[in-house]
C-alpha atoms as a PDB file:
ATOM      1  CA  UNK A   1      20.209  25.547   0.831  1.00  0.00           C
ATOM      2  CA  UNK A   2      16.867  26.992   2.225  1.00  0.00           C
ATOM      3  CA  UNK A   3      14.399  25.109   4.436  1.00  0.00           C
ATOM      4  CA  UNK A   4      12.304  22.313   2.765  1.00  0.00           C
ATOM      5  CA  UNK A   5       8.384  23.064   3.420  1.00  0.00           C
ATOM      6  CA  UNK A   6       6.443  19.908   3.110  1.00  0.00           C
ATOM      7  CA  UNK A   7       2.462  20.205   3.159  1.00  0.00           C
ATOM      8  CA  UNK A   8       0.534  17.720   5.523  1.00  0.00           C
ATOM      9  CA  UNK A   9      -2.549  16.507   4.514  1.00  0.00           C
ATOM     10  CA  UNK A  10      -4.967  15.514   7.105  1.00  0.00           C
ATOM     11  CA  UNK A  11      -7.359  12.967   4.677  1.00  0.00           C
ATOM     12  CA  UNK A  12     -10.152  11.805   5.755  1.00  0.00           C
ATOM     13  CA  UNK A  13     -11.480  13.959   8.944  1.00  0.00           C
ATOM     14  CA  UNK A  14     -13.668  11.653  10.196  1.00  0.00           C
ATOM     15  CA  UNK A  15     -10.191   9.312  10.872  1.00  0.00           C
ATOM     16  CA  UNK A  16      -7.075   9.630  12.595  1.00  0.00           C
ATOM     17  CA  UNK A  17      -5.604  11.538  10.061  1.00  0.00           C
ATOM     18  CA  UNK A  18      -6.598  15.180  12.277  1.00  0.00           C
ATOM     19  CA  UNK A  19      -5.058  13.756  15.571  1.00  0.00           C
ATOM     20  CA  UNK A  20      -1.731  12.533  13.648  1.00  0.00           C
ATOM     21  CA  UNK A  21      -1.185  15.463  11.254  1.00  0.00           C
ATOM     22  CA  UNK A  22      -1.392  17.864  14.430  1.00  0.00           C
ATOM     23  CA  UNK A  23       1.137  15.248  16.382  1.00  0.00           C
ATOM     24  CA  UNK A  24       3.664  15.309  13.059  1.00  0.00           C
ATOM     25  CA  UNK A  25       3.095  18.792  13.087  1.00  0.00           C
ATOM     26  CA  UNK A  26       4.845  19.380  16.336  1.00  0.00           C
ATOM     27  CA  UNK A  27       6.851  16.703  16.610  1.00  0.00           C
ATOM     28  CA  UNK A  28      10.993  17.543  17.300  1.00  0.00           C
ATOM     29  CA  UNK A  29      12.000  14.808  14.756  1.00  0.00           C
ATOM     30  CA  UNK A  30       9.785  17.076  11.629  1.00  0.00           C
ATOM     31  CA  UNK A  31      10.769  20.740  12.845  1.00  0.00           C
ATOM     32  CA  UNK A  32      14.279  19.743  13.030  1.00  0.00           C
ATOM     33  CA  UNK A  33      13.962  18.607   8.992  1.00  0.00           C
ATOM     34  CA  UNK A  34      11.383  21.018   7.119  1.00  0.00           C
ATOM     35  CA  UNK A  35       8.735  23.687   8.061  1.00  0.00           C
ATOM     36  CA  UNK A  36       5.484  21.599   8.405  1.00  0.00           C
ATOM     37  CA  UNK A  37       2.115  23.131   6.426  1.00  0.00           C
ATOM     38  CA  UNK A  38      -0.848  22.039   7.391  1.00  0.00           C
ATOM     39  CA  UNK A  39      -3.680  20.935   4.760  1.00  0.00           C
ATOM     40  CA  UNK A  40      -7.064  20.773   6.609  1.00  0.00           C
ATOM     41  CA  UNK A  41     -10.739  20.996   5.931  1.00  0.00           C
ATOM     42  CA  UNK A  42     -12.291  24.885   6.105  1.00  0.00           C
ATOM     43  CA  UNK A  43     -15.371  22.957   7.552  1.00  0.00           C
ATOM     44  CA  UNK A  44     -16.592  19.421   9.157  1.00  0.00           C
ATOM     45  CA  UNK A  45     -20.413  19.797   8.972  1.00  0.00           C
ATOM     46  CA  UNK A  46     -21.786  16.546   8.164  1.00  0.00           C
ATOM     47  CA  UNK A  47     -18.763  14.454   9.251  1.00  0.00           C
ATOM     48  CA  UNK A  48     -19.174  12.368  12.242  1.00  0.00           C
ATOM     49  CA  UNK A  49     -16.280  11.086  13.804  1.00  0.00           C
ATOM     50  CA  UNK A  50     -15.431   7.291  13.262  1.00  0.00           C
ATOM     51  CA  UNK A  51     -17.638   6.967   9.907  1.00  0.00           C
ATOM     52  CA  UNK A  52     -17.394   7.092   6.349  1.00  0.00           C
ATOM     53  CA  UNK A  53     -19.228   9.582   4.606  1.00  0.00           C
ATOM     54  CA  UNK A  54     -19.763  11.499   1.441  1.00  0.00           C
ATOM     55  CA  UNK A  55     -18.853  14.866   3.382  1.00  0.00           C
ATOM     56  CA  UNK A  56     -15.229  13.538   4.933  1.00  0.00           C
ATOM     57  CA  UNK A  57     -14.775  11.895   1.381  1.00  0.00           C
ATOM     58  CA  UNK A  58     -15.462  15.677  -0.457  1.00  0.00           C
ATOM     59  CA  UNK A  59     -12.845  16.972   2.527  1.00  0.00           C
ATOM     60  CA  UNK A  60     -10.582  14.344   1.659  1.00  0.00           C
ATOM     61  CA  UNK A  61     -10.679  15.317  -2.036  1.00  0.00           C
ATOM     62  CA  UNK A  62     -10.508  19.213  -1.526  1.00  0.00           C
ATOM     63  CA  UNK A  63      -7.647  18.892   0.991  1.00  0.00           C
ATOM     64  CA  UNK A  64      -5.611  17.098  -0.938  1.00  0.00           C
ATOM     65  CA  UNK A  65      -6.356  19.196  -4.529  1.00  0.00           C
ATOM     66  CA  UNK A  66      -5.189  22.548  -2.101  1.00  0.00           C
ATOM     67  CA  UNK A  67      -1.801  20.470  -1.350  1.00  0.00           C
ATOM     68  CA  UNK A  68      -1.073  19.206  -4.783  1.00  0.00           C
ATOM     69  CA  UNK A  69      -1.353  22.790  -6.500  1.00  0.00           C
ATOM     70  CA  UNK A  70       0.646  23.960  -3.451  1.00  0.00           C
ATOM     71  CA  UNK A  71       3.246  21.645  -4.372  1.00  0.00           C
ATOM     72  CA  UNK A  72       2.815  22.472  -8.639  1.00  0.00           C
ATOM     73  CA  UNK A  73       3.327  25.971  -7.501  1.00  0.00           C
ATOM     74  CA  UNK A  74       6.086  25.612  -5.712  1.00  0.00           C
ATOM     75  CA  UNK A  75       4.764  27.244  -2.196  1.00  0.00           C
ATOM     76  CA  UNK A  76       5.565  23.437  -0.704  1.00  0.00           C
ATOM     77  CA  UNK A  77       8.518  21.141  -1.456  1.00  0.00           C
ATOM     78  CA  UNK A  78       6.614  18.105  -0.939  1.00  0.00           C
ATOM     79  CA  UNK A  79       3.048  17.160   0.557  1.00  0.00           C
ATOM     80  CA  UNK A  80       2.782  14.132   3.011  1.00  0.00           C
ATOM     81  CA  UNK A  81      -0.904  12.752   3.430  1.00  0.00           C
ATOM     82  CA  UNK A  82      -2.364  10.875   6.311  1.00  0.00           C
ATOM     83  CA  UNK A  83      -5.082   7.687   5.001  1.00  0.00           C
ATOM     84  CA  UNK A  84      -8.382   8.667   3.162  1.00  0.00           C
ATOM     85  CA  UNK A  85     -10.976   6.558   2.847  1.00  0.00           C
ATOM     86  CA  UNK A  86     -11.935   4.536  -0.823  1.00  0.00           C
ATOM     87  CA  UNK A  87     -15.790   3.913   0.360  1.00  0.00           C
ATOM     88  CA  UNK A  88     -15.988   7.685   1.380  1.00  0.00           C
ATOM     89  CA  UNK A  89     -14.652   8.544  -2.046  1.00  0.00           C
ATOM     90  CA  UNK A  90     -17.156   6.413  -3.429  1.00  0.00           C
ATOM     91  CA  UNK A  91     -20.114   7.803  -1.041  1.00  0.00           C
ATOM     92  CA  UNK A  92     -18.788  11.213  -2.382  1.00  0.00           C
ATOM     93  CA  UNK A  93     -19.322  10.022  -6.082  1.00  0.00           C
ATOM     94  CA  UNK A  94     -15.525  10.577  -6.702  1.00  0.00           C
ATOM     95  CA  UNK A  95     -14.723   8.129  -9.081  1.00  0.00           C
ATOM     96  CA  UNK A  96     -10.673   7.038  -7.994  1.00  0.00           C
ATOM     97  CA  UNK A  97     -10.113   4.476  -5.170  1.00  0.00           C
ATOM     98  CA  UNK A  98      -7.577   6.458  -2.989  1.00  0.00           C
ATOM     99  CA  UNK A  99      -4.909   8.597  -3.265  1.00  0.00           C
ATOM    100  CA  UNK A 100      -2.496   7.005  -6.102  1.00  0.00           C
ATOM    101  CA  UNK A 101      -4.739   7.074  -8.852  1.00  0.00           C
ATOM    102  CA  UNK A 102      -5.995  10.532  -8.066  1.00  0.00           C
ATOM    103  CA  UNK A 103      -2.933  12.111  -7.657  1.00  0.00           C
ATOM    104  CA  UNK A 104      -1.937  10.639 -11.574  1.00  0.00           C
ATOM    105  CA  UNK A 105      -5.083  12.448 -12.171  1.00  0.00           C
ATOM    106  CA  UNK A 106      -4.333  15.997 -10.946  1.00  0.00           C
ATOM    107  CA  UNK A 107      -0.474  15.749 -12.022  1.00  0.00           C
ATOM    108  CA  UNK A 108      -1.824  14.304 -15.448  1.00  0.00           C
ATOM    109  CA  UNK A 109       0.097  11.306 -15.683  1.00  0.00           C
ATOM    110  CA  UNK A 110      -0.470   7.612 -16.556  1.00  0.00           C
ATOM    111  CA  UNK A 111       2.677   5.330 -15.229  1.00  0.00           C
ATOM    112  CA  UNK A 112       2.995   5.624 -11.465  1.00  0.00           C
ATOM    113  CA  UNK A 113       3.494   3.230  -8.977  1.00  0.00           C
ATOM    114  CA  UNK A 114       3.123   2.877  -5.192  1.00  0.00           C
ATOM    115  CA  UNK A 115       6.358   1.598  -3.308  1.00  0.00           C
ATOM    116  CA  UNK A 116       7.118   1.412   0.551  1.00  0.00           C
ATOM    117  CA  UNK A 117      10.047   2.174   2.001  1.00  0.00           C
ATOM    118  CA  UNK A 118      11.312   1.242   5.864  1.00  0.00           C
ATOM    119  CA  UNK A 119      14.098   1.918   7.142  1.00  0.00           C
ATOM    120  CA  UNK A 120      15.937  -0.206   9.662  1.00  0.00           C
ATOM    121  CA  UNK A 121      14.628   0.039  13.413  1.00  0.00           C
ATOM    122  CA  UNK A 122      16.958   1.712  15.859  1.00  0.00           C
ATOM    123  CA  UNK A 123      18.351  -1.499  17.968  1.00  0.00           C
ATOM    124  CA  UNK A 124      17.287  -4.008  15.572  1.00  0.00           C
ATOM    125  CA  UNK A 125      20.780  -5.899  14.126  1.00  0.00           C
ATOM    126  CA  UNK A 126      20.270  -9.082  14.303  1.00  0.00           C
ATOM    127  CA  UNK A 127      22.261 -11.290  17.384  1.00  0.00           C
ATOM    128  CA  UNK A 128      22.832 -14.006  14.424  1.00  0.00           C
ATOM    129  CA  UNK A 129      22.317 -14.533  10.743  1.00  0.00           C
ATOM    130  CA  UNK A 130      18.794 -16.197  11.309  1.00  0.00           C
ATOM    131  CA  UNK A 131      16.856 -13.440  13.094  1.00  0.00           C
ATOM    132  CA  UNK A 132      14.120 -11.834  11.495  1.00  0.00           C
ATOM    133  CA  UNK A 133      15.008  -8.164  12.862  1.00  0.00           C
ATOM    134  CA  UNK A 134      15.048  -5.604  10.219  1.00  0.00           C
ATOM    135  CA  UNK A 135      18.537  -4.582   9.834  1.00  0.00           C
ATOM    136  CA  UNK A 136      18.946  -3.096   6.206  1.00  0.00           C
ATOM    137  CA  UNK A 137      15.993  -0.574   4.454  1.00  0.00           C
ATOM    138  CA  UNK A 138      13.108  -2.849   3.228  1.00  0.00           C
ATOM    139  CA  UNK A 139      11.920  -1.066  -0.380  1.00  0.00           C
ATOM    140  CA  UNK A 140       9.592  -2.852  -1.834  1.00  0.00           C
ATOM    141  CA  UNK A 141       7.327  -1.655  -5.350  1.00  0.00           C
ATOM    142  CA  UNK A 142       4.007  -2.614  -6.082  1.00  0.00           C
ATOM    143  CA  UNK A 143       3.566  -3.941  -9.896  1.00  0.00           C
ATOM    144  CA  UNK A 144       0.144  -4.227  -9.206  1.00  0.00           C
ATOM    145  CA  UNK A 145      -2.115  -2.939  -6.317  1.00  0.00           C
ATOM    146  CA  UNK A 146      -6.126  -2.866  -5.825  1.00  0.00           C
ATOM    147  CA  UNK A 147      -6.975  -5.421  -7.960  1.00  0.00           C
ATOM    148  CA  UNK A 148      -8.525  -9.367  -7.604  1.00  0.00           C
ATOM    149  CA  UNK A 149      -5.513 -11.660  -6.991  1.00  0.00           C
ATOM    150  CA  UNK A 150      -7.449 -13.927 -10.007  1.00  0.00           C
ATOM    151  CA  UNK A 151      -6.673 -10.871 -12.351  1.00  0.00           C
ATOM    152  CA  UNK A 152      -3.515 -10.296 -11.491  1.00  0.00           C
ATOM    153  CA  UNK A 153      -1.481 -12.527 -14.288  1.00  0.00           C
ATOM    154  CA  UNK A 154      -3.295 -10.991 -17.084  1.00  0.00           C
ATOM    155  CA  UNK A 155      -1.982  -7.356 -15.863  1.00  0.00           C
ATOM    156  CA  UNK A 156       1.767  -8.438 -15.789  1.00  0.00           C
ATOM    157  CA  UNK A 157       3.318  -7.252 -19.160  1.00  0.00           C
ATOM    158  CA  UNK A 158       6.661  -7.115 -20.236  1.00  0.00           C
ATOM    159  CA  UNK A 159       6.487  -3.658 -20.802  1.00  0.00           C
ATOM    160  CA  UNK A 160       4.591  -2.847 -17.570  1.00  0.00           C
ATOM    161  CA  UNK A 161       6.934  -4.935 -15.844  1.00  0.00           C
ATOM    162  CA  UNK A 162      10.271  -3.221 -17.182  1.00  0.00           C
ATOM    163  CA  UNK A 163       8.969   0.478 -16.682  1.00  0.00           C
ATOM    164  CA  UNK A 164       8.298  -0.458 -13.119  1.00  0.00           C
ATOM    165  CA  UNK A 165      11.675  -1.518 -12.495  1.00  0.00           C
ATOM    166  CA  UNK A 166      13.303   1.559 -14.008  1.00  0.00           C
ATOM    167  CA  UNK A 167      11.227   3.483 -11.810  1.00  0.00           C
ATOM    168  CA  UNK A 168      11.888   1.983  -8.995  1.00  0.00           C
ATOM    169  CA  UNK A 169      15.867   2.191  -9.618  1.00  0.00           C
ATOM    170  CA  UNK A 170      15.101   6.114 -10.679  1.00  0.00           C
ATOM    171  CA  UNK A 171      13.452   6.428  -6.944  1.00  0.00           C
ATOM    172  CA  UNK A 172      16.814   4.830  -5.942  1.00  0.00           C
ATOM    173  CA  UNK A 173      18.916   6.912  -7.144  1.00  0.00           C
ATOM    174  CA  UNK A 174      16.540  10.211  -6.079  1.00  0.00           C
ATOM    175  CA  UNK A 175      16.587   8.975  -2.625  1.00  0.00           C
ATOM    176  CA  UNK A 176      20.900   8.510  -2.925  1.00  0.00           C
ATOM    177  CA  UNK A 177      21.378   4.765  -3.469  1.00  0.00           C
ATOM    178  CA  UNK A 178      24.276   4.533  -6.103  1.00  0.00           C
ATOM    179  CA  UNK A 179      24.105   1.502  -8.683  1.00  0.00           C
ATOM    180  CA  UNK A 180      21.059   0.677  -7.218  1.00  0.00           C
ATOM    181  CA  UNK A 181      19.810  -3.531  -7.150  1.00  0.00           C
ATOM    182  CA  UNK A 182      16.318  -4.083  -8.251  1.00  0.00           C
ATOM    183  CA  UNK A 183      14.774  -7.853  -7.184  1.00  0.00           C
ATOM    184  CA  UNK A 184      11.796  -9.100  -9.137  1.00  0.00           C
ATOM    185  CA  UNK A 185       9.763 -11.309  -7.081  1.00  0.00           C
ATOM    186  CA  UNK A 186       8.585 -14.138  -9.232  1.00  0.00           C
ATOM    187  CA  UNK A 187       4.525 -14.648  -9.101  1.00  0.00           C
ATOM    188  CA  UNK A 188       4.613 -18.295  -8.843  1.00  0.00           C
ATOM    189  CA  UNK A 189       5.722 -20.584  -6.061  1.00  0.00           C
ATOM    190  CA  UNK A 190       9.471 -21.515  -6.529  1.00  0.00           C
ATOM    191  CA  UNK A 191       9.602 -18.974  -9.677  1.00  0.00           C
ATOM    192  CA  UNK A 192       7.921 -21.959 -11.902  1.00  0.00           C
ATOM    193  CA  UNK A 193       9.873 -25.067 -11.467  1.00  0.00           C
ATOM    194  CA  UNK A 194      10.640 -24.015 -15.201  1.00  0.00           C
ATOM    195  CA  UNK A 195       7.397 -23.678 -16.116  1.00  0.00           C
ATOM    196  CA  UNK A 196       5.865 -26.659 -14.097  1.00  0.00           C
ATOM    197  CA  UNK A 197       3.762 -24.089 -12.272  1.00  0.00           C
ATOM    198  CA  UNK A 198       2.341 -21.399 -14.732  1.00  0.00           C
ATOM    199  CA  UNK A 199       4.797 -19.952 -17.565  1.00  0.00           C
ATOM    200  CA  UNK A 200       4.498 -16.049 -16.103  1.00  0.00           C
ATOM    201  CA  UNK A 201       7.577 -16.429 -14.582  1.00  0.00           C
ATOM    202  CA  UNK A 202       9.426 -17.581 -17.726  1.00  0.00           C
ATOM    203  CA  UNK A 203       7.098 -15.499 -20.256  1.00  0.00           C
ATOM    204  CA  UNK A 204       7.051 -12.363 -18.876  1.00  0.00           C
ATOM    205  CA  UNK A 205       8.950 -11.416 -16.050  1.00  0.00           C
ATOM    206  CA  UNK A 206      12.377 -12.631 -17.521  1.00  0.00           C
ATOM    207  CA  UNK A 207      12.032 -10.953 -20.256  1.00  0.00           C
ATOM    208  CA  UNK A 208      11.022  -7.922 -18.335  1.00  0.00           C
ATOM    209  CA  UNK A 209      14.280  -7.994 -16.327  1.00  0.00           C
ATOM    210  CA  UNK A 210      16.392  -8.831 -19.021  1.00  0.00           C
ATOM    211  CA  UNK A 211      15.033  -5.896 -20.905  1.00  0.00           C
ATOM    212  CA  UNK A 212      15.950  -3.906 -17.992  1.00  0.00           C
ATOM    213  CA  UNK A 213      19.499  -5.146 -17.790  1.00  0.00           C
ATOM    214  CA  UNK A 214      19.973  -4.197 -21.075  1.00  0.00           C
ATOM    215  CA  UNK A 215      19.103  -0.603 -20.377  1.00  0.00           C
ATOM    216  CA  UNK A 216      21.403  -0.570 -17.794  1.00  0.00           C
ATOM    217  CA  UNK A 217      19.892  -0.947 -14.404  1.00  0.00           C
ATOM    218  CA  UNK A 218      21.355  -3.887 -11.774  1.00  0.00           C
ATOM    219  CA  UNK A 219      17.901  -5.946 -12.158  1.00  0.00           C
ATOM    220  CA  UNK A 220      17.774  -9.909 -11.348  1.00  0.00           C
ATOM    221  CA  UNK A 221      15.024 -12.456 -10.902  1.00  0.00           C
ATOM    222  CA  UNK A 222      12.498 -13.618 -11.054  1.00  0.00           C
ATOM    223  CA  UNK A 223      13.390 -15.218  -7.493  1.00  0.00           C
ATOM    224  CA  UNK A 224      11.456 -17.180  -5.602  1.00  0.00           C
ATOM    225  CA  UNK A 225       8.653 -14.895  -3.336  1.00  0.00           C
ATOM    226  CA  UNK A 226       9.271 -17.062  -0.136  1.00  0.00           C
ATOM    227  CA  UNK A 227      12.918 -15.761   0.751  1.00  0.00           C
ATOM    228  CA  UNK A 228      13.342 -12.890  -1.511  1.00  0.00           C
ATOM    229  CA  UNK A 229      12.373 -10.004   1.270  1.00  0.00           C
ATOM    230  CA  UNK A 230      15.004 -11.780   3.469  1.00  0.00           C
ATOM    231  CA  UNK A 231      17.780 -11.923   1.145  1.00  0.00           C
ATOM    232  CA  UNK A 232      16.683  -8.164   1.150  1.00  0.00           C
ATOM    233  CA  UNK A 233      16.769  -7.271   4.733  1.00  0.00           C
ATOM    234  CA  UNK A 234      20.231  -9.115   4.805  1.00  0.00           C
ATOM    235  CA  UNK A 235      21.598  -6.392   2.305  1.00  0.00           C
ATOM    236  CA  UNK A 236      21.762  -8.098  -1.069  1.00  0.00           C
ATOM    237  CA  UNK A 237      19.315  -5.874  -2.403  1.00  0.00           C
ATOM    238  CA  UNK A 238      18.095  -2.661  -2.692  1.00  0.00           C
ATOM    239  CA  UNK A 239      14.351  -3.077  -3.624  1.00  0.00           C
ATOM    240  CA  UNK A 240      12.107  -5.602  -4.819  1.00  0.00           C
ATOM    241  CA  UNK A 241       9.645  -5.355  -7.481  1.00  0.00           C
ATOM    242  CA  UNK A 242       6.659  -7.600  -6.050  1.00  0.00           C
ATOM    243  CA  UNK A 243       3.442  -8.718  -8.424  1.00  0.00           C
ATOM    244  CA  UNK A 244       1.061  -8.102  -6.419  1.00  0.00           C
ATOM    245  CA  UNK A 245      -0.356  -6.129  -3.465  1.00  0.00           C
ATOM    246  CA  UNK A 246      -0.409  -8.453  -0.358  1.00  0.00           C
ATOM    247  CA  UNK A 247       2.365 -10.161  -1.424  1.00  0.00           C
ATOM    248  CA  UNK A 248       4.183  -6.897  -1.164  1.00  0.00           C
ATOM    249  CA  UNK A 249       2.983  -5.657   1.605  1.00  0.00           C
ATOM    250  CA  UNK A 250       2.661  -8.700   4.409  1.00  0.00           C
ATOM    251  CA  UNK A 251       6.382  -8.377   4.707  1.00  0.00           C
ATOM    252  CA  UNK A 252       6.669  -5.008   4.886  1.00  0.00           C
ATOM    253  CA  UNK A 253       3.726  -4.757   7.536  1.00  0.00           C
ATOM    254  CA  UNK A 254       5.504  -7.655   9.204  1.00  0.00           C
ATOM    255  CA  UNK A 255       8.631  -6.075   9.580  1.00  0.00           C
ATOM    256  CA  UNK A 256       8.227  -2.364   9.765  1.00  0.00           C
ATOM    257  CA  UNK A 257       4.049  -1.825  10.471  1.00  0.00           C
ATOM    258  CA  UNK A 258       3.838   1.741  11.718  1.00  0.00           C
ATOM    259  CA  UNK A 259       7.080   2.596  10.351  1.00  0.00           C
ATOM    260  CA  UNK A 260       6.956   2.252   6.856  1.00  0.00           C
ATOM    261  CA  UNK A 261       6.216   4.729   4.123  1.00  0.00           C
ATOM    262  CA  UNK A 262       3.752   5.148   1.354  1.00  0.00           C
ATOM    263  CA  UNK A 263       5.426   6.951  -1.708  1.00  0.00           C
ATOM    264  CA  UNK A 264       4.200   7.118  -5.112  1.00  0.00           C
ATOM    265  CA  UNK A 265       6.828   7.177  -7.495  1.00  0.00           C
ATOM    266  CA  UNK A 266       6.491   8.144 -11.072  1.00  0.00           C
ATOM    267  CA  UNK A 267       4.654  12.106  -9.889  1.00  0.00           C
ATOM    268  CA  UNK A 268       6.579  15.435 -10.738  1.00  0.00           C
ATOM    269  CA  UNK A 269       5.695  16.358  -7.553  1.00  0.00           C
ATOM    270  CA  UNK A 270       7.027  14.355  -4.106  1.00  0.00           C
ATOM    271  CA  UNK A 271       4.370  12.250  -2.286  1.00  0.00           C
ATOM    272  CA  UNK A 272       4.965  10.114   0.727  1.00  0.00           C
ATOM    273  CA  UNK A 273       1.916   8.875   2.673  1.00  0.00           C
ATOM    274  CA  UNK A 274       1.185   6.395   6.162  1.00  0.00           C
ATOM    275  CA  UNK A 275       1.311   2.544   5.866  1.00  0.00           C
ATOM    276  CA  UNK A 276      -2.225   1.956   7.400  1.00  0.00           C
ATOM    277  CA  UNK A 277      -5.279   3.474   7.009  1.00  0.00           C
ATOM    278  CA  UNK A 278      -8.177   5.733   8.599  1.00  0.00           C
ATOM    279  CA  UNK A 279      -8.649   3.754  11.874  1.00  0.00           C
ATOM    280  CA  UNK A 280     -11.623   4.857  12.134  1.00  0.00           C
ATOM    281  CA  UNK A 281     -12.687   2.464  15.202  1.00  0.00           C
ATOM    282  CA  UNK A 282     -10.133   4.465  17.385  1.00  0.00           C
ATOM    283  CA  UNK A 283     -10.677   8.059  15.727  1.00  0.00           C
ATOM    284  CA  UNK A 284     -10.513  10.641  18.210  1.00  0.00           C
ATOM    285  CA  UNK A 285      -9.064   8.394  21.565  1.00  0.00           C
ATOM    286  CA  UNK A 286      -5.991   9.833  21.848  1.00  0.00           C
ATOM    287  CA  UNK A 287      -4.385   6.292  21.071  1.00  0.00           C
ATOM    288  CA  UNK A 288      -3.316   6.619  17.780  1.00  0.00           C
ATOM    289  CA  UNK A 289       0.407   6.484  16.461  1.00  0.00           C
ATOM    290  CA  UNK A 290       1.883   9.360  14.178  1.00  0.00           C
ATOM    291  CA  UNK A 291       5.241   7.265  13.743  1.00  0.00           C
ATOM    292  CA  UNK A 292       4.381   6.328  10.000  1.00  0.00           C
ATOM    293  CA  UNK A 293       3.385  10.116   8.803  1.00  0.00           C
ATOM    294  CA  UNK A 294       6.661  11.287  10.784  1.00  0.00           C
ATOM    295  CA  UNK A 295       8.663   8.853   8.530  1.00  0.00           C
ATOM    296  CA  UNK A 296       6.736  10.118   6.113  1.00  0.00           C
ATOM    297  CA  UNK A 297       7.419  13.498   6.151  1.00  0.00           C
ATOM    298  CA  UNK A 298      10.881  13.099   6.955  1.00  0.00           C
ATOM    299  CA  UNK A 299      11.186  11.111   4.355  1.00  0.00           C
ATOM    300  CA  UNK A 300       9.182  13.638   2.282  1.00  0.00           C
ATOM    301  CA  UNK A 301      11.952  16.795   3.502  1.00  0.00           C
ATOM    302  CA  UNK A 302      14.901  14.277   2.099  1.00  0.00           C
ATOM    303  CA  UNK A 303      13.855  13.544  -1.410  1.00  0.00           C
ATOM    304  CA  UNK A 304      12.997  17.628  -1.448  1.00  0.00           C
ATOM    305  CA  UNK A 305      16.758  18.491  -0.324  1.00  0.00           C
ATOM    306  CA  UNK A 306      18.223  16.295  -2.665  1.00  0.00           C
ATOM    307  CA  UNK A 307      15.792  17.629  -5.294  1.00  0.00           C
ATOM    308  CA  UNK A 308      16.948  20.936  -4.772  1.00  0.00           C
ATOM    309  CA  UNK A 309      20.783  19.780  -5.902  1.00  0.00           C
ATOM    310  CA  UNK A 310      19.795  16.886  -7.990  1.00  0.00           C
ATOM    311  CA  UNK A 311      16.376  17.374  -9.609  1.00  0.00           C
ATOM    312  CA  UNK A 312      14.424  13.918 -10.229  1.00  0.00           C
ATOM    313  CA  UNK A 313      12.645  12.945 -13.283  1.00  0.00           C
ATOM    314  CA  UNK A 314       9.548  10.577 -13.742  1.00  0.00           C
ATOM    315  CA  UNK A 315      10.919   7.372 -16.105  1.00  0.00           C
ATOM    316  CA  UNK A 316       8.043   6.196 -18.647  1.00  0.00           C
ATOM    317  CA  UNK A 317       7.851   2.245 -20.555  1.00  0.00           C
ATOM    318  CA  UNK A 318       9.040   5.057 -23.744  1.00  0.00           C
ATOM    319  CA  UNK A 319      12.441   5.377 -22.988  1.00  0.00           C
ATOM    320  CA  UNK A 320      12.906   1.664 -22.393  1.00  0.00           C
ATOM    321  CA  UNK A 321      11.945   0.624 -25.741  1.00  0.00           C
ATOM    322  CA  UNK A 322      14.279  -0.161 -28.334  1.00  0.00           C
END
């Protein structure tokens, strides 16, 4: 099997994105598990260091179009992108909030989704059943993701709901997890009380996971959002399917900030990204840490190695109707 080659990305200039890309790009834990390629702006004029601007968010964009017809030509396995910045985008008149929803835009597809993945920390089993170390891998999808937490129930569908379960289990079984066990988190405290507070839980997610079921895929909940993530870490599931942004990602920052992994699932192309974003208040001190894009593209050269053997497939709401 040949060498992976997975394109780095080095968003927004103006952030840390430079000083990390360069640090991935040499560390001994990438070269011993792809041939890095750097993505980088031909030119910085107009970009001051530390601030947004409508130049770093047009070097952002270009960057990252270079890498993503690298990847749909085949010259990289898999592109790994440090943080750009949504109000540069915006200053640059680009019209998509960040990376996810552009990159459904230049691979021309509707139903993707943004999961994190972590695995456990070297040294960090638990002395007894109550600690909070992160022992098992901590994958967690996004149902939902920049959006007012007072829209968020009227976004939950069945359908939407389902689809982003299968993908998740189809990201499973790319990354080698066998039978994989998808948790829904429910959206309301306790999943409901049967129904005593809101009926989501009841109207839409159940369904959703029963649908799900029925297709074949290991899926259970709703459970209750305040000790799903544990039962989690503890091994009794794979993944969880979470509602909504924060209450996806404050356990996953919690646990594994700096460590995690941005991936969007649901691309032809492989995507893994940083947990944080463009720092720009410590841009260019020498202090910032490339462990999340290392994870990153690590992860990145693994889900291109086992894509050479076993080639992965984006799952759409389509083929879980019926």
């Amino acid at each position: 099997m040949r060498r992976v080659r997975i394109g780095i990305t080095v968003g927004d200039p103006a952030g840390i994105g430079p000083e990390i890309a360069a640090a991935a790009m040499r560390d001994r834990r990438v070269l011993e598990v792809c041939e890095p390629v750097l993505f980088a702006p031909a030119s910085v004029d107009g970009i001051t260091l530390g601030q947004d601007s409508a130049a770093g968010g047009q070097a952002a964009y270009d960057t990252l179009v270079r890498a993503v017809e690298a990847a749909q030509r085949g010259e990289v396995d898999a592109i790994a992108t440090a943080p750009v910045s949504k109000r540069a985008f915006a200053m640059a008149g680009l019209p998509w909030k960040g990376h996810t929803d552009l990159l459904a835009h230049l691979c021309h597809v509707t139903d993707v989704r943004m999961l994190f993945y972590a695995e456990p920390r070297a040294g960090a089993e638990p002395k007894s059943r109550d600690s909070a170390s992160l022992r098992a891998p901590l994958c967690v999808t996004l149902a939902t993701v920049h959006v007012a937490l007072k829209d968020v129930p009227a976004l939950l569908t069945i359908d939407g709901m389902k689809t982003t379960i299968a993908m998740t289990a189809a990201w499973l079984n790319d990354l080698g997890v066998d039978a994989p066990r998808v948790a829904v988190a429910a959206l309301n405290p306790h999943a409901s009380e049967d129904g005593l507070m809101g009926d989501e839980d009841d109207r839409i997610l159940r369904p959703a996971v029963a649908a799900a079921r029925a297709q074949g895929i290991d899926a259970s909940g709703p459970w209750p959002a305040d000790t799903i993530f544990v039962r989690t870490i503890r091994g009794e599931f794979d993944a969880v399917v979470a509602c909504y942004h924060d209450q996806g990602l404050i356990p996953v920052k919690l646990l594994a900030f700096g460590d995690a992994v941005n991936v969007t699932i649901g691309l032809p192309i492989i995507r893994t990204s940083v947990d944080h974003g463009t720092a720009f208040d410590i841009a260019g001190k020498g202090v910032a840490d490339p462990g999340s894009l290392i994870a990153a593209v690590r992860l990145a050269a693994h889900l291109a190695e086992r894509r050479q053997t076993t080639p992965a497939r984006a799952v759409h709401s389509s083929e879980l109707r019926g």
